[in-house]
N, C-alpha and C. Protein backbone atom coordinates (compact mmCIF):
# COMPACT_ATOMS: atom_id res chain seq x y z
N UNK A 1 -94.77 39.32 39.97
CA UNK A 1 -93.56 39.77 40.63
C UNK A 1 -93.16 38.72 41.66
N UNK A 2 -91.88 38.42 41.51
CA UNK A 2 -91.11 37.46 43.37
C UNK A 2 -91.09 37.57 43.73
N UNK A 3 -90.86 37.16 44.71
CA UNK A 3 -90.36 38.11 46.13
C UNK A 3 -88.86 37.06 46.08
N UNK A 4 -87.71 37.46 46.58
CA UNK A 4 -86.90 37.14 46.68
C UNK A 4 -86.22 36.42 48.36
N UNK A 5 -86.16 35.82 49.01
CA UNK A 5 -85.78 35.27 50.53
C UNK A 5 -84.61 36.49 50.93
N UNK A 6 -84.88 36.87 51.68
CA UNK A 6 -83.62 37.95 52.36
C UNK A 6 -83.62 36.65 53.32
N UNK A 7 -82.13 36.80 52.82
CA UNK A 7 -80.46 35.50 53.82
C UNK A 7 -79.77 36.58 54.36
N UNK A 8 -79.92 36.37 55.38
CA UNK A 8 -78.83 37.29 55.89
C UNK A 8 -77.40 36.11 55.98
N UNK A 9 -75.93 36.86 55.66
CA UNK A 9 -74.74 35.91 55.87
C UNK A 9 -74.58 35.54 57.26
N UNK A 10 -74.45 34.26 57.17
CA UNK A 10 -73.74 33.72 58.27
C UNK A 10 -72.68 32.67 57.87
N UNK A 11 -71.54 32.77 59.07
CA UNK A 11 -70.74 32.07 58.89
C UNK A 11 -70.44 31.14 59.58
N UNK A 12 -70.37 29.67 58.99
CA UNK A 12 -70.79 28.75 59.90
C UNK A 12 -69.09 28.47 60.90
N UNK A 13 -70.04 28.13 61.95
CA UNK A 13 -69.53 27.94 63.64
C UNK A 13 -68.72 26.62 63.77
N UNK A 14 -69.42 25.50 63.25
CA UNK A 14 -68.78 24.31 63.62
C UNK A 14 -68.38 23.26 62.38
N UNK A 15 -68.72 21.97 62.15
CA UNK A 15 -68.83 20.97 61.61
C UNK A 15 -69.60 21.34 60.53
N UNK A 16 -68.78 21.16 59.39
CA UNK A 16 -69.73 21.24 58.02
C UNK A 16 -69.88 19.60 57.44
N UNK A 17 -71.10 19.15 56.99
CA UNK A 17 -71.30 17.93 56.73
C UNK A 17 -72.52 18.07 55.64
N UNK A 18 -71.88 16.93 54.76
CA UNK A 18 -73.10 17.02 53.58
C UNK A 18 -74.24 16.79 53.39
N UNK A 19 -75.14 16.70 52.66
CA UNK A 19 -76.41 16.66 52.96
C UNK A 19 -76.97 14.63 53.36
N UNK A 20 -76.30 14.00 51.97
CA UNK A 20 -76.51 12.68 52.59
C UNK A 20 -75.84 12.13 53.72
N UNK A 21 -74.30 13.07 54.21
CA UNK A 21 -73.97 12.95 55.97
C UNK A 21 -75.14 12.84 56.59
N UNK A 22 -75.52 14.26 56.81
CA UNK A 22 -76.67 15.14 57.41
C UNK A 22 -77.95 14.15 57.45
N UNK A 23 -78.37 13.46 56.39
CA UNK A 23 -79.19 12.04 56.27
C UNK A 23 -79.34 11.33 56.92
N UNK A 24 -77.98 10.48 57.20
CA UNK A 24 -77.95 9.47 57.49
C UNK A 24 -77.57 9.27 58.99
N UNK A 25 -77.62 11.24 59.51
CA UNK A 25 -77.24 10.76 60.92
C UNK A 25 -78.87 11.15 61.80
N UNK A 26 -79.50 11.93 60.52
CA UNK A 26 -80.60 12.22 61.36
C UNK A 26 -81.81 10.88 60.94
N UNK A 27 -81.15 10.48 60.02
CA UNK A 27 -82.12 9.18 59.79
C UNK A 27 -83.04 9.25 59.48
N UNK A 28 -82.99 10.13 58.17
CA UNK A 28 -84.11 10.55 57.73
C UNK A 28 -83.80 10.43 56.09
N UNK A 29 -84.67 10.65 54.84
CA UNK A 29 -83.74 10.56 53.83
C UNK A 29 -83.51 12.06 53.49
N UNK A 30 -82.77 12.09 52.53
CA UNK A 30 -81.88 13.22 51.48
C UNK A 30 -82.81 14.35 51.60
N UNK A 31 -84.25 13.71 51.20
CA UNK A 31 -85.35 15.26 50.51
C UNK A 31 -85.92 15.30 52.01
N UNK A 32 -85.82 14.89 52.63
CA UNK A 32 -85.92 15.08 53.98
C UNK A 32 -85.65 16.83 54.33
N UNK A 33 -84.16 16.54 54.13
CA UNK A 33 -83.22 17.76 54.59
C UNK A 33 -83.29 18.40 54.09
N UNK A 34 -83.78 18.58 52.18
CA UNK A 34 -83.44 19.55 51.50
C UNK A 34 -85.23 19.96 51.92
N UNK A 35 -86.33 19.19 52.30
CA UNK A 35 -87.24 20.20 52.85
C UNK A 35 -87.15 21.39 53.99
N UNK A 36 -86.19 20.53 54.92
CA UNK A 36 -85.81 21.54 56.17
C UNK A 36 -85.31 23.01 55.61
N UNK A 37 -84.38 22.21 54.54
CA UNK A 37 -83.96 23.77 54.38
C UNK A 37 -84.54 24.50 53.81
N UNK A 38 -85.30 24.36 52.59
CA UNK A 38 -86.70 25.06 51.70
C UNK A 38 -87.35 25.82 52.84
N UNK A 39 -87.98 25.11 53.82
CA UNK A 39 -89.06 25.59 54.86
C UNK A 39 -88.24 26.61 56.29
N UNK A 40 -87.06 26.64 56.10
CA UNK A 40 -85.98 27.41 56.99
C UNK A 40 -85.40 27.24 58.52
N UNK A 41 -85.95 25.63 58.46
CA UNK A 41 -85.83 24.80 59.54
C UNK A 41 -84.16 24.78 59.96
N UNK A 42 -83.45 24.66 58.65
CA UNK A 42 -82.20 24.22 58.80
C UNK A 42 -81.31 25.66 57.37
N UNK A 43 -80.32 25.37 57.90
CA UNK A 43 -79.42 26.43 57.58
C UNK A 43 -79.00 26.01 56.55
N UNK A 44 -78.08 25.83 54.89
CA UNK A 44 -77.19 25.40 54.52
C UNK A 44 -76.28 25.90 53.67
N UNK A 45 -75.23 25.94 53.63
CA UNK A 45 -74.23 26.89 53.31
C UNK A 45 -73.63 26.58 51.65
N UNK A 46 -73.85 27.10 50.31
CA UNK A 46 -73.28 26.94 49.40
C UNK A 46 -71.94 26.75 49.49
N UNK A 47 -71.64 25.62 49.01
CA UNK A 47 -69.78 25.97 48.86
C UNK A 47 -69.23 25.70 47.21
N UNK A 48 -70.10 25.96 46.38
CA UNK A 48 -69.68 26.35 45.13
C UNK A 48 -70.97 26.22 44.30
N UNK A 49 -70.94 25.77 42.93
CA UNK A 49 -72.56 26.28 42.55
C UNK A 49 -73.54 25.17 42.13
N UNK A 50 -72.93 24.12 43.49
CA UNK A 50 -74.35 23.13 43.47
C UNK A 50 -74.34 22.70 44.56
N UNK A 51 -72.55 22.59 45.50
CA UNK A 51 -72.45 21.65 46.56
C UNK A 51 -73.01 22.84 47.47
N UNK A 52 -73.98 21.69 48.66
CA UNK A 52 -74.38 22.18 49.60
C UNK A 52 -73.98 21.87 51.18
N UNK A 53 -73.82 22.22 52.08
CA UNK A 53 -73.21 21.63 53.31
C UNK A 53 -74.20 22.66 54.54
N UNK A 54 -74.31 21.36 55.43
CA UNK A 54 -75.29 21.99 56.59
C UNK A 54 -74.25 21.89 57.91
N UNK A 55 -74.44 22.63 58.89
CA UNK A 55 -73.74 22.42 60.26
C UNK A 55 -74.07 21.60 60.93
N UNK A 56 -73.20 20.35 62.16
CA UNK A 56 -73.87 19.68 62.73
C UNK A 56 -74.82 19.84 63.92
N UNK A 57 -74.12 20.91 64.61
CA UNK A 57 -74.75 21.38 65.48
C UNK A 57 -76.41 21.94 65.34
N UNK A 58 -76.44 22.62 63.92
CA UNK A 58 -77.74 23.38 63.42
C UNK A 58 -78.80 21.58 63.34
N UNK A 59 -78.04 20.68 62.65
CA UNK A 59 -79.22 19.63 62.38
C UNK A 59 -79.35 18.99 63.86
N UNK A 60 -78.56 18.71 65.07
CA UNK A 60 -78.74 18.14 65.93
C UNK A 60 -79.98 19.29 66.68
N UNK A 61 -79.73 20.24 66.85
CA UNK A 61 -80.92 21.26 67.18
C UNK A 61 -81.95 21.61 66.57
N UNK A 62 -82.49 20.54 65.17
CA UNK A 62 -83.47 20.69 64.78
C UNK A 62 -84.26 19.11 65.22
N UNK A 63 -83.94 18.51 65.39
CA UNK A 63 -84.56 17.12 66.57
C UNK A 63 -84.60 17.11 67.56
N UNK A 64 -85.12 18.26 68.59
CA UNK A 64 -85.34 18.77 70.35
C UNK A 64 -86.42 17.47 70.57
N UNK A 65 -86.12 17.33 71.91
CA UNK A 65 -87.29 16.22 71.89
C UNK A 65 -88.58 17.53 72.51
N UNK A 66 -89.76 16.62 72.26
CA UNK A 66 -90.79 17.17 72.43
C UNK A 66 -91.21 16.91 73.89
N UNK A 67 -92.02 17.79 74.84
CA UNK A 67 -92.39 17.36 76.68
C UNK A 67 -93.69 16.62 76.03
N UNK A 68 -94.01 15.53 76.62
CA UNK A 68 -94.81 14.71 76.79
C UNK A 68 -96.27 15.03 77.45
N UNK A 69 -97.52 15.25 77.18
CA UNK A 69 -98.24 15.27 78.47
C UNK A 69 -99.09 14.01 78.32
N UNK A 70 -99.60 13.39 79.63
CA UNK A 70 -100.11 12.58 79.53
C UNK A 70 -101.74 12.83 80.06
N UNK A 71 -102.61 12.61 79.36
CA UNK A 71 -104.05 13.15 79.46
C UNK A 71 -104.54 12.29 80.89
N UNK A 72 -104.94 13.15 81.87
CA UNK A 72 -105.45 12.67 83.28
C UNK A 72 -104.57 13.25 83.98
N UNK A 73 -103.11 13.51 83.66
CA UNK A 73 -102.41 13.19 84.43
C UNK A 73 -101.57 14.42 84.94
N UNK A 74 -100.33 14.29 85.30
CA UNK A 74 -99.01 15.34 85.62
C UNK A 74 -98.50 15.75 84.79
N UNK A 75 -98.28 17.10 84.33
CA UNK A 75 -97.32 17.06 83.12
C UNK A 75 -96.17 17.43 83.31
């Protein structure tokens, strides 16, 4: 038996951009992104029955920088 992903709809907010856009601004490659989205990192919105499009805002908020600590020290 499957289990099927419950998506709930959403409707995207801002900037729709394609996946090799989405690539080449996060500088990463293609299967890069299409892992994000497999693993539910990143959002992406069908817009017919292959093209895919992600938000910019959603991929810029999936590269937060990380706090640093430095061992000995202040964090």
């Amino acid at each position: 038996m499957t289990q099927r992903r419950s998506m709930e709809r959403r409707v995207p907010s801002g900037q729709l951009m394609s996946l090799r856009e989405a690539a080449a601004l996060a500088q990463v490659d293609i299967k890069t992104i299409r892992r994000w989205i497999d693993r539910g990192h990143l959002v992406a919105y069908r817009m017919g029955p292959r093209l895919l499009r992600v938000e910019r805002s959603e991929l810029l908020a999936v590269g937060r920088p990380v706090p640093v600590s430095v061992p000995g020290g202040a964090a």
